[in-house]
Protein backbone atom coordinates (compact mmCIF):
# COMPACT_ATOMS: atom_id res chain seq x y z
CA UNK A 1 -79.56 40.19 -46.75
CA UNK A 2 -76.44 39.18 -44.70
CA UNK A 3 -73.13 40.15 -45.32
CA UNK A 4 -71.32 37.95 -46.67
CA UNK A 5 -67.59 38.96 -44.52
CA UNK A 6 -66.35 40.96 -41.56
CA UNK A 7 -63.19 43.82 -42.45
CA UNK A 8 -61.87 45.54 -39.16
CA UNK A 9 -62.46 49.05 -39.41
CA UNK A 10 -58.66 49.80 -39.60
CA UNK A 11 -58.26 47.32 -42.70
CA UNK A 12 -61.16 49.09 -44.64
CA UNK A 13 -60.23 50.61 -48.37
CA UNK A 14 -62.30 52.15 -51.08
CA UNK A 15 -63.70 48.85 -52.29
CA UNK A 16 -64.73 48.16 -49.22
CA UNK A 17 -67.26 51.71 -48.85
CA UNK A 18 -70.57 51.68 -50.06
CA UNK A 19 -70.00 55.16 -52.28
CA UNK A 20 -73.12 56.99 -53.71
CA UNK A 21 -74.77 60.39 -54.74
CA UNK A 22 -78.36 61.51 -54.07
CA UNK A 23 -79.29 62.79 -57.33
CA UNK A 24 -77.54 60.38 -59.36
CA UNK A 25 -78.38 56.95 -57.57
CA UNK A 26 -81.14 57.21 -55.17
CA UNK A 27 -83.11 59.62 -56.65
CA UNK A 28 -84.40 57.92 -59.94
CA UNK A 29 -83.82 54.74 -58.07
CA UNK A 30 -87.11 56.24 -55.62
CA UNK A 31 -88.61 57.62 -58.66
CA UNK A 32 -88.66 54.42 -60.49
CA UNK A 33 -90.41 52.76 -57.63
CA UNK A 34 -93.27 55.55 -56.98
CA UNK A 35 -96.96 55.53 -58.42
CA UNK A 36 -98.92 58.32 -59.15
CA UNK A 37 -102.97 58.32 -58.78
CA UNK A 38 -105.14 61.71 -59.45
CA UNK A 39 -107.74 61.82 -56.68
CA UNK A 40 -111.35 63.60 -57.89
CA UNK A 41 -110.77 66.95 -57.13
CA UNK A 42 -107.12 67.13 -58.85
CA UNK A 43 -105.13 66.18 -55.55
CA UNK A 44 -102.25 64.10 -56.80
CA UNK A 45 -101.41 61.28 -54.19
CA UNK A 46 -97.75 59.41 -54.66
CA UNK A 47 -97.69 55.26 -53.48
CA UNK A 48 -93.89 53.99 -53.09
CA UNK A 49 -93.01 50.58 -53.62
CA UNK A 50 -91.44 49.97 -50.47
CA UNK A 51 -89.90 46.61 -50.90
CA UNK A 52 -89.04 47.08 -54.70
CA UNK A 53 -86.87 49.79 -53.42
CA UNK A 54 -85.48 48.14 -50.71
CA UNK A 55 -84.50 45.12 -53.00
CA UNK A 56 -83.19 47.57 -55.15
CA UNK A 57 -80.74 49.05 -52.48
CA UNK A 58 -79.63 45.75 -51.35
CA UNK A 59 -78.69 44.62 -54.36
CA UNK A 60 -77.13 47.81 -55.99
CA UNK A 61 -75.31 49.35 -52.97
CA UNK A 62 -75.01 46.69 -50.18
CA UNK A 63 -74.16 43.69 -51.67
CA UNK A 64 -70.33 42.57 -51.83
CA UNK A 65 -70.07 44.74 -48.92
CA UNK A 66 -68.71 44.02 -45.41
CA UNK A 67 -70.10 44.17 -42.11
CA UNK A 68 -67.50 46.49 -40.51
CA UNK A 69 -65.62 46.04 -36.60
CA UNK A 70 -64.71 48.27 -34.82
CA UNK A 71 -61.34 46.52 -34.13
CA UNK A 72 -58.37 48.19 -34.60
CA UNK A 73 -59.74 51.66 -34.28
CA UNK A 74 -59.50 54.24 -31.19
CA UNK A 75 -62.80 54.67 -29.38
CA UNK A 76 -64.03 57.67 -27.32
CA UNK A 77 -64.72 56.82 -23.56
CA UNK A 78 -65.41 59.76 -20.93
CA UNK A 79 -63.53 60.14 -18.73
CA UNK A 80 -66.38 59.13 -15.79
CA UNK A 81 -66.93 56.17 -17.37
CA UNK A 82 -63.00 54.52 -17.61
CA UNK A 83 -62.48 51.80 -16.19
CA UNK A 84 -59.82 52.51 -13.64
CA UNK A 85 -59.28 48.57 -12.44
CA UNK A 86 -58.44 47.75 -15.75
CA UNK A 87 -55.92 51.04 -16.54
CA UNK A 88 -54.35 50.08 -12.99
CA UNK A 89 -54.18 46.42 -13.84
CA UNK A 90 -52.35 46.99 -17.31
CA UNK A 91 -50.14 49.44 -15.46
CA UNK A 92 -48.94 47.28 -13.16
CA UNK A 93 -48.29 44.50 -15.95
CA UNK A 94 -46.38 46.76 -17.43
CA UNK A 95 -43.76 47.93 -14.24
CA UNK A 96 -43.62 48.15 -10.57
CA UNK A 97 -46.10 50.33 -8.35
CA UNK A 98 -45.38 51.27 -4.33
CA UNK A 99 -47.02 53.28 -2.18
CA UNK A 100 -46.28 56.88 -1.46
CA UNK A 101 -43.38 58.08 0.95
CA UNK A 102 -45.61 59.39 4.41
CA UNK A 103 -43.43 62.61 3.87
CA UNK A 104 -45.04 62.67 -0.13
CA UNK A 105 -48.01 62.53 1.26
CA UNK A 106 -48.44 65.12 4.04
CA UNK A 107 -46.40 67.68 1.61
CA UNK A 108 -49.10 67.04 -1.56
CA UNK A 109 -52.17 67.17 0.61
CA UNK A 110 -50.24 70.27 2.37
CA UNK A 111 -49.79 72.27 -0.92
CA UNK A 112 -53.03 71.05 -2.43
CA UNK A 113 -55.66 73.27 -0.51
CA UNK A 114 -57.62 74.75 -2.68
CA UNK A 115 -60.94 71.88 -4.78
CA UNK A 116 -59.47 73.79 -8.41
CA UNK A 117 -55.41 72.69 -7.69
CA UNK A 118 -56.55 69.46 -6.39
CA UNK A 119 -59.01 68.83 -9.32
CA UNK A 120 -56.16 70.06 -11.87
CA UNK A 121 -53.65 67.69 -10.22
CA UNK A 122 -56.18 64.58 -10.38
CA UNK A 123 -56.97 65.38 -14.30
CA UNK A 124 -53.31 65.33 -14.82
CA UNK A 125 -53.20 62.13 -13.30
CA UNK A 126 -55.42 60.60 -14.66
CA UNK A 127 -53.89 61.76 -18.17
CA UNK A 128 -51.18 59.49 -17.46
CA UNK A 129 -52.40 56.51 -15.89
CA UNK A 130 -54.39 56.65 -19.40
CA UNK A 131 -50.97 56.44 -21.29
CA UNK A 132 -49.24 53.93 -18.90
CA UNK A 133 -51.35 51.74 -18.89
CA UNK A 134 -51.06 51.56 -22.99
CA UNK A 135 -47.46 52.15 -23.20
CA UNK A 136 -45.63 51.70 -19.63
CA UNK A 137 -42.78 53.47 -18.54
CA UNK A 138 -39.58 53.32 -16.51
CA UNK A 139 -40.60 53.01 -12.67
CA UNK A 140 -37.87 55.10 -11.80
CA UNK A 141 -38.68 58.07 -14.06
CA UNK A 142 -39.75 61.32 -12.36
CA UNK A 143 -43.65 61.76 -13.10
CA UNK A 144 -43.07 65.35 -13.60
CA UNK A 145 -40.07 64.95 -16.61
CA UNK A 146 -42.78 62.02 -17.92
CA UNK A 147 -45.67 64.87 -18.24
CA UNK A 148 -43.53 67.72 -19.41
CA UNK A 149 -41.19 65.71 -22.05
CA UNK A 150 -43.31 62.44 -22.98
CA UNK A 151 -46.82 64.01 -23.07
CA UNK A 152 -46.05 67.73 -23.56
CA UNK A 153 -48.02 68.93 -21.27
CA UNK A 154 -46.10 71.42 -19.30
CA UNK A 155 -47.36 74.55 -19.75
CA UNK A 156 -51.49 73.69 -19.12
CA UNK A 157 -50.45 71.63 -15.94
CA UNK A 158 -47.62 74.15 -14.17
CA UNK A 159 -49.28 74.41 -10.80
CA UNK A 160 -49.97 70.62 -10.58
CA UNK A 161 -46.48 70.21 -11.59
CA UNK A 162 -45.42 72.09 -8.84
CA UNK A 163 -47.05 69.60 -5.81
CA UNK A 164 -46.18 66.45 -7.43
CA UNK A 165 -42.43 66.65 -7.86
CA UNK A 166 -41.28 63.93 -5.71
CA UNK A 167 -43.14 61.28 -7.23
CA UNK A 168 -42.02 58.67 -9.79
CA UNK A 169 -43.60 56.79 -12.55
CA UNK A 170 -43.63 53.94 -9.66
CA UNK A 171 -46.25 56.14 -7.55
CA UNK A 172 -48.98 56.65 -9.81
CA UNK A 173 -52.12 54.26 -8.71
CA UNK A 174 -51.05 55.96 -5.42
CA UNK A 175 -50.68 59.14 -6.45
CA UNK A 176 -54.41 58.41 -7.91
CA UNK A 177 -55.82 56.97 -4.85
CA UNK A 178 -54.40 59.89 -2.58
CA UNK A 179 -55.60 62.74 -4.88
CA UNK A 180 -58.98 61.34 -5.85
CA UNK A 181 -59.81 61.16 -1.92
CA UNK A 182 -58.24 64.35 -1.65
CA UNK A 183 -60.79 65.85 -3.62
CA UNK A 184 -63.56 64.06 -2.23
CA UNK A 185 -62.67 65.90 0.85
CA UNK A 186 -62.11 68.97 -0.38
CA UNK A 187 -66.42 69.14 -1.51
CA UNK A 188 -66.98 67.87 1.56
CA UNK A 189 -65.46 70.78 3.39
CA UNK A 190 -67.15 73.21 0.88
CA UNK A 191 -70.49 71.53 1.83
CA UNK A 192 -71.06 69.45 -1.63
CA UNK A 193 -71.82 66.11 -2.05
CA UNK A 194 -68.55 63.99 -2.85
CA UNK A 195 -70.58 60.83 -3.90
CA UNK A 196 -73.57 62.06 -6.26
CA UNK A 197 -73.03 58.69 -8.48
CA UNK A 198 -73.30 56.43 -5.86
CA UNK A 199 -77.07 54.87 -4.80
CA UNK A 200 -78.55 55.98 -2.43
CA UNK A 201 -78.77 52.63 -0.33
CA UNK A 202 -74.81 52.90 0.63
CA UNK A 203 -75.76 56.30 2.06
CA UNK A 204 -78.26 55.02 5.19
CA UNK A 205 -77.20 57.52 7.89
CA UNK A 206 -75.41 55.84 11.21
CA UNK A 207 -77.66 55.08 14.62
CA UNK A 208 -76.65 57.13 17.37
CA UNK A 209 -75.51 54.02 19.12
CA UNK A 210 -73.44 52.96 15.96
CA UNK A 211 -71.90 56.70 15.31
CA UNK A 212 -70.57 56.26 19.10
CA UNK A 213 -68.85 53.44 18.61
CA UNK A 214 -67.34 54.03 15.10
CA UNK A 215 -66.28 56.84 17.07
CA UNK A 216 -64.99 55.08 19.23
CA UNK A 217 -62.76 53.64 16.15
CA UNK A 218 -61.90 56.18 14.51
CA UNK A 219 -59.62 57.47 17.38
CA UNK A 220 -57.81 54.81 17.78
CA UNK A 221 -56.73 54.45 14.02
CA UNK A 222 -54.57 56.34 11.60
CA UNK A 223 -57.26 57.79 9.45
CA UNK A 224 -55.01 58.67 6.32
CA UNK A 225 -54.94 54.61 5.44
CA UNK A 226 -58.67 53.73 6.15
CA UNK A 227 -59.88 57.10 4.40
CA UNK A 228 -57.62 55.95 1.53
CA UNK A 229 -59.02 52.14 1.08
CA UNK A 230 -62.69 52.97 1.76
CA UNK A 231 -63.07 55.85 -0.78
CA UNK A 232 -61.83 53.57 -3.14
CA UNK A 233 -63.42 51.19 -3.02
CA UNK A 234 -66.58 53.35 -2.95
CA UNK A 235 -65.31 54.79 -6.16
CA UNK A 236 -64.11 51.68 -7.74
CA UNK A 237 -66.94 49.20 -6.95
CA UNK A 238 -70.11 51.00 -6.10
CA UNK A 239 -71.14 53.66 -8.59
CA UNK A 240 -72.07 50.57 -11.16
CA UNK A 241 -76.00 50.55 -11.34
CA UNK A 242 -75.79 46.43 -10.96
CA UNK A 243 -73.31 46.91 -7.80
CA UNK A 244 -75.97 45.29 -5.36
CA UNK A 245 -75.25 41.89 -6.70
CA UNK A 246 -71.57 41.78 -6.13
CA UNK A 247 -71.80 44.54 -2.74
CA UNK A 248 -75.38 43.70 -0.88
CA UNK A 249 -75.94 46.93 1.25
CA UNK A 250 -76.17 44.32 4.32
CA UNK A 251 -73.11 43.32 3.94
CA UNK A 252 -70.40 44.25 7.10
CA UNK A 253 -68.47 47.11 5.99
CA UNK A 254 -65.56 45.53 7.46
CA UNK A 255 -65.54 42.45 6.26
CA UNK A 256 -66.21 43.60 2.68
CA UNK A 257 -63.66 46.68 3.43
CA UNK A 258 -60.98 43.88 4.18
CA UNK A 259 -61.87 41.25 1.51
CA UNK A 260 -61.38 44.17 -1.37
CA UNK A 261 -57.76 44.95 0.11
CA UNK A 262 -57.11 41.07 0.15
CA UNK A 263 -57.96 41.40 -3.84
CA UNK A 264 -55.15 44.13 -3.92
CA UNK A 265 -53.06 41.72 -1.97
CA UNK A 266 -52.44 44.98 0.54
CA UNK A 267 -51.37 45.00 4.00
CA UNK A 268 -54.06 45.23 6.30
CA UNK A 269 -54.12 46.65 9.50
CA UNK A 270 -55.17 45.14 12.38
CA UNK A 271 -57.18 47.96 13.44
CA UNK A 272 -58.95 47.52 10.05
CA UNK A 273 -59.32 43.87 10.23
CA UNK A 274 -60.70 43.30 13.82
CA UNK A 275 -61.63 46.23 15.36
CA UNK A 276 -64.27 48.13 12.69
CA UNK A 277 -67.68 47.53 14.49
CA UNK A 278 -69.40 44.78 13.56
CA UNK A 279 -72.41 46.24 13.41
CA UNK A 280 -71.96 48.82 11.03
CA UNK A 281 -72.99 47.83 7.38
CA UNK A 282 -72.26 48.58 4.18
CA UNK A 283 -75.00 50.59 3.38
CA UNK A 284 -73.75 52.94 5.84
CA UNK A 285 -70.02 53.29 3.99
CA UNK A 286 -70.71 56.80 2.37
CA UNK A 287 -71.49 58.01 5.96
CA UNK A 288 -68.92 56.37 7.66
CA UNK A 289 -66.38 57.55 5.57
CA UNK A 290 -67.81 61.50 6.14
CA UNK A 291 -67.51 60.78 9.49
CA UNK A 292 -63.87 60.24 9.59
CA UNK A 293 -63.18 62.81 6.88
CA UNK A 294 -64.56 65.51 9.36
CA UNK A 295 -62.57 63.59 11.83
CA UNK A 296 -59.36 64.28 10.23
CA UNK A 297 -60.07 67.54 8.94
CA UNK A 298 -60.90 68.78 13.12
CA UNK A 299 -57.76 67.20 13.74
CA UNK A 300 -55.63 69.35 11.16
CA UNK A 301 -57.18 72.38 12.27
CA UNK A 302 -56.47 71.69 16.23
């Protein structure tokens, strides 16, 4: 039988709840409906009714009753599976974003050396962006006085507190696109993978001939910006299992590398825009973006 209306789940009252006991209104309801035949030999077999029952149900229990939505109510998402384009996009609906200050930067990624302080900072992070994007906030506000005085969180986040100081409300997409790469390269120094969710066709190792000249590249550029834009958009756009209809692994890396910053309406570097090898696809982005992780990292420790 269909239901007659729809009630969103926040509107429901008790009229509106199919109510019942076991032993008082299914039981002799089942009973009712149930046969009883004495096989030879004494074995007692029991035939239900199926459909009398059924009709029975329907008519006593279900109908009058609405078909519920789920409108109105909270729903639990993990935290893997948000949808960060969509938190960032009502964030920045709701007030200004800018990049990070170079001299943010360098001190964050600085004080942030250890994969368990830059995996606590991120989870704080991503906390927030979770309530800005519902709610908003004044640009100008210090991120930490947001976390300690808005969402009470002080005393389980005190060392990520510490690193992220100089940041305002205005900073946090970038604060979440700095520390989310930041941690990607902190597993990669401890030998782990950084992009288990990601298929395995955006992973096709580099030719030597192509490894020479991104290389080549990849010493001419300022790595912080390009390690930035590539690992999200590796994050963002590629872990979806139907990805390979909106990102074909023969794509150019750079061409689809510079088309998802033109979505963001970002500048784009030169470098970036004309000087990537053509060659290299984007079945080889996980790779390439290793690459110029180790890159950086042999640079720090010169």
């Amino acid at each position: 039988m269909s239901l007659s209306y729809s009630v969103d789940a926040s509107e429901v009252t008790d009229l509106h709840v199919i109510s019942y006991e076991v032993e008082r209104d299914l039981t002799p309801l089942i009973l009712s409906s149930c046969q009883y035949t004495v096989e030879q030999g004494g074995e007692t077999l029991q035939e239900f009714d199926l459909e009398k029952i059924q009709r029975q149900i329907t008519s006593r229990f279900l109908q009058g009753k609405p078909r519920l939505t789920l409108k109105g109510i909270p729903t639990l998402v993990y935290r893997r599976d948000w949808n960060y384009e969509h938190l960032f996009m009502g964030i920045r609906n709701k007030m200004p974003q800018n990049p990070l200050p170079n001299s943010a930067v360098s001190a964050i990624t600085g004080q942030l050396q250890s994969y368990s302080n830059a995996c606590e900072a991120l989870s704080v992070i991503e906390v927030t962006l979770r309530f800005l994007s519902t709610a908003g906030g004044d640009p100008n506000m210090s991120l930490n006085v947001y976390i300690q005085d808005m969402l009470r969180m002080s005393e389980q986040t005190a060392v990520a507190l510490q690193d992220l100081h100089r940041c305002q409300l205005r900073h946090i997409i970038a604060l979440w696109q700095l520390l989310s790469a930041h941690k990607s390269e902190q597993l990669l120094h401890l030998k782990k993978e950084p992009f288990g969710e990601i298929s395995s066709k955006y992973k096709v190792d580099l030719s030597p001939g192509d490894a020479k000249l991104l290389s080549t590249f990849l010493n001419q550029i300022s790595l912080d910006a390009f390690l930035l834009e590539l690992h999200e958009m590796i994050i963002l756009k590629l872990k979806n299992p139907h990805t390979e209809q909106d990102f074909n692994p023969n794509w150019s890396l750079r061409d689809t590398l510079v088309s998802y910053m033109e979505t963001k309406e970002n500048e784009i570097l030169p470098e970036m825009e004309f000087q990537i090898p053509e060659n290299i696809l984007l079945s080889n982005c996980v790779s390439v973006w290793k690459m110029a992780a180790e890159l950086k990292r042999a640079r720090q420790m010169r």
